[in-house]
C-alpha atoms as a PDB file:
ATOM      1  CA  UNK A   1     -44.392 -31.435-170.970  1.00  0.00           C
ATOM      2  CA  UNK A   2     -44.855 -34.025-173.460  1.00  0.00           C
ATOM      3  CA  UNK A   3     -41.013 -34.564-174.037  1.00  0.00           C
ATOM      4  CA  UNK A   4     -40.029 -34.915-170.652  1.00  0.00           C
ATOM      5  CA  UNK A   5     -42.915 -34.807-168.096  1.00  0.00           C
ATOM      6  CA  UNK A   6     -40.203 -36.147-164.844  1.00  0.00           C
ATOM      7  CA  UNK A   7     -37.789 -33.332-165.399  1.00  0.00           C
ATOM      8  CA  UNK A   8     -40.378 -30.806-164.864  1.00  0.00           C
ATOM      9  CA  UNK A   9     -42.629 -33.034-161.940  1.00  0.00           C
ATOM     10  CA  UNK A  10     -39.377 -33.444-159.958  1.00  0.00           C
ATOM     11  CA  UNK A  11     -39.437 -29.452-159.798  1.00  0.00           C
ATOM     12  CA  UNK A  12     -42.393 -29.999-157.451  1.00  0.00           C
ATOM     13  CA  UNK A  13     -41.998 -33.351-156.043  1.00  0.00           C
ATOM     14  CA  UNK A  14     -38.934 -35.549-154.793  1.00  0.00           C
ATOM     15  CA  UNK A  15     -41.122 -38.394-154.111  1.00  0.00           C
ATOM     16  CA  UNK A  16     -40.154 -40.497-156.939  1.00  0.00           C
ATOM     17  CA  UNK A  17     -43.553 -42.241-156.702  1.00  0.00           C
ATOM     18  CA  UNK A  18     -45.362 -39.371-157.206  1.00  0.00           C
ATOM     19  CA  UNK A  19     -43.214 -38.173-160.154  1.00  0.00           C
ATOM     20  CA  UNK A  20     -43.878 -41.545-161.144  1.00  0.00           C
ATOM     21  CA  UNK A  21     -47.876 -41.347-161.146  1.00  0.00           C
ATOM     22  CA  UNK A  22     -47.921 -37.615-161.825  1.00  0.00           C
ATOM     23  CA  UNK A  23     -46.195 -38.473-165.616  1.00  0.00           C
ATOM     24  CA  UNK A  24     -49.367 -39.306-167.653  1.00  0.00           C
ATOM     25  CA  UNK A  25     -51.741 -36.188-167.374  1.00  0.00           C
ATOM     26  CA  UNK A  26     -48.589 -34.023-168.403  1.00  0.00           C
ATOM     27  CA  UNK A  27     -48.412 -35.976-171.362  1.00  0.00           C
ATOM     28  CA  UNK A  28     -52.025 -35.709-172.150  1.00  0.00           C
ATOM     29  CA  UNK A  29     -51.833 -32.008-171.605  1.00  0.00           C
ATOM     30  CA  UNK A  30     -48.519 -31.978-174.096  1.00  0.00           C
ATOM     31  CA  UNK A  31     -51.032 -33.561-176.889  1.00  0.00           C
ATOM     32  CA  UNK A  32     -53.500 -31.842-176.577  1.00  0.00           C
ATOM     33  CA  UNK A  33     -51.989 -27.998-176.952  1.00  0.00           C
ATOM     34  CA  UNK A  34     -50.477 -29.574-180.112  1.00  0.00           C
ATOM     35  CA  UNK A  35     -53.910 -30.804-181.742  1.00  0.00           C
ATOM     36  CA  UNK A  36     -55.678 -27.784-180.428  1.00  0.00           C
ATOM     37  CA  UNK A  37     -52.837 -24.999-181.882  1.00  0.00           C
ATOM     38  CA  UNK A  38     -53.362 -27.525-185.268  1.00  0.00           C
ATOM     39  CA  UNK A  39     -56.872 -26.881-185.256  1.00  0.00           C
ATOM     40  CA  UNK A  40     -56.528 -23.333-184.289  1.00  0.00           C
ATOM     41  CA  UNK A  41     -53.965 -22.645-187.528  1.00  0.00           C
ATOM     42  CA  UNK A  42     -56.647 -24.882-189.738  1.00  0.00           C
ATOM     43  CA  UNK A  43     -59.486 -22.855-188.833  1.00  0.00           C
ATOM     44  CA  UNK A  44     -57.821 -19.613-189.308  1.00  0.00           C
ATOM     45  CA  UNK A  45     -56.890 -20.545-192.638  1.00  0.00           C
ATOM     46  CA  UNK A  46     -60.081 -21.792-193.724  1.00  0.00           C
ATOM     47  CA  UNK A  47     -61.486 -18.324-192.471  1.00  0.00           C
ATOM     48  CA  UNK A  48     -58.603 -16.134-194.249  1.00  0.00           C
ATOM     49  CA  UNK A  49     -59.700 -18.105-197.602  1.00  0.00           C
ATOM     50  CA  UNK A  50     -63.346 -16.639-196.654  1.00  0.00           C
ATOM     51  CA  UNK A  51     -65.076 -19.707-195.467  1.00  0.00           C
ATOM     52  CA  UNK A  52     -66.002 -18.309-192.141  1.00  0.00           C
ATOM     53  CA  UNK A  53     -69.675 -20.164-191.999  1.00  0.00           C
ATOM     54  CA  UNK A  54     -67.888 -23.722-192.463  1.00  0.00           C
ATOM     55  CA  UNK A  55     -65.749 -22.788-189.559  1.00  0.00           C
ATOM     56  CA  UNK A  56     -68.291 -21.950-187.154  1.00  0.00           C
ATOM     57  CA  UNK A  57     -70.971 -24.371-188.176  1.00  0.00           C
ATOM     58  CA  UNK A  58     -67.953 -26.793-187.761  1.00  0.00           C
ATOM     59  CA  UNK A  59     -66.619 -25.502-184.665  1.00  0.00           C
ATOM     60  CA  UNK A  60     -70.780 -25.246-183.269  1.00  0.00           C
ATOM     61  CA  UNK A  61     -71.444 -28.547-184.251  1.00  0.00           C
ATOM     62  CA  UNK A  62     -68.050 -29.990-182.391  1.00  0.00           C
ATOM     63  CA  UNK A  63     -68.940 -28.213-179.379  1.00  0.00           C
ATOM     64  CA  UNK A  64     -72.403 -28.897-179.202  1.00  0.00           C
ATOM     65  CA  UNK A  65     -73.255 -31.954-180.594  1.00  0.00           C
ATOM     66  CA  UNK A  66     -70.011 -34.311-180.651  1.00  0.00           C
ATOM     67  CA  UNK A  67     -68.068 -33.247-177.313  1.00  0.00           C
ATOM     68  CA  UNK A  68     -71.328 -33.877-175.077  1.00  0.00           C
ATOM     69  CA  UNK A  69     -71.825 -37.193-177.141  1.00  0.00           C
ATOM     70  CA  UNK A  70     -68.037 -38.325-176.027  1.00  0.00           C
ATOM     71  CA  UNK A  71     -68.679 -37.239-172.123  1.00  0.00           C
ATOM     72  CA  UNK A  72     -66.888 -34.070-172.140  1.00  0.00           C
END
């Protein structure tokens, strides 16, 4: 998705100007399952090395406080 959003858009579409305008939020979606399995591999580290209350009041404070703040 990230390497080569068209190839996989012109599976659904032939319009080229939808393939076009449908590039970007494949892209977006290829970023963010890399930063997210990053995190996810970080956090399980940090809780195999027995630091399991800085993960969660990390991961609480992210979702509660920081995610809101940014309009998600």
């Amino acid at each position: 998705m990230l390497i080569v959003p068209e190839q996989v858009l012109t599976i659904f579409f032939t319009n080229s100007e939808l393939v076009a305008l449908g590039k970007l939020p494949p892209q977006l979606t290829g970023v963010m399952i890399v930063l997210d399995a990053a995190a996810l591999v970080l956090a399980q580290a940090l809780m195999g090395a027995g630091a399991q209350r800085t993960v969660m009041m990390l991961t609480l404070s992210m979702q509660w406080l920081l995610f809101p703040w940014l309009g998600g």
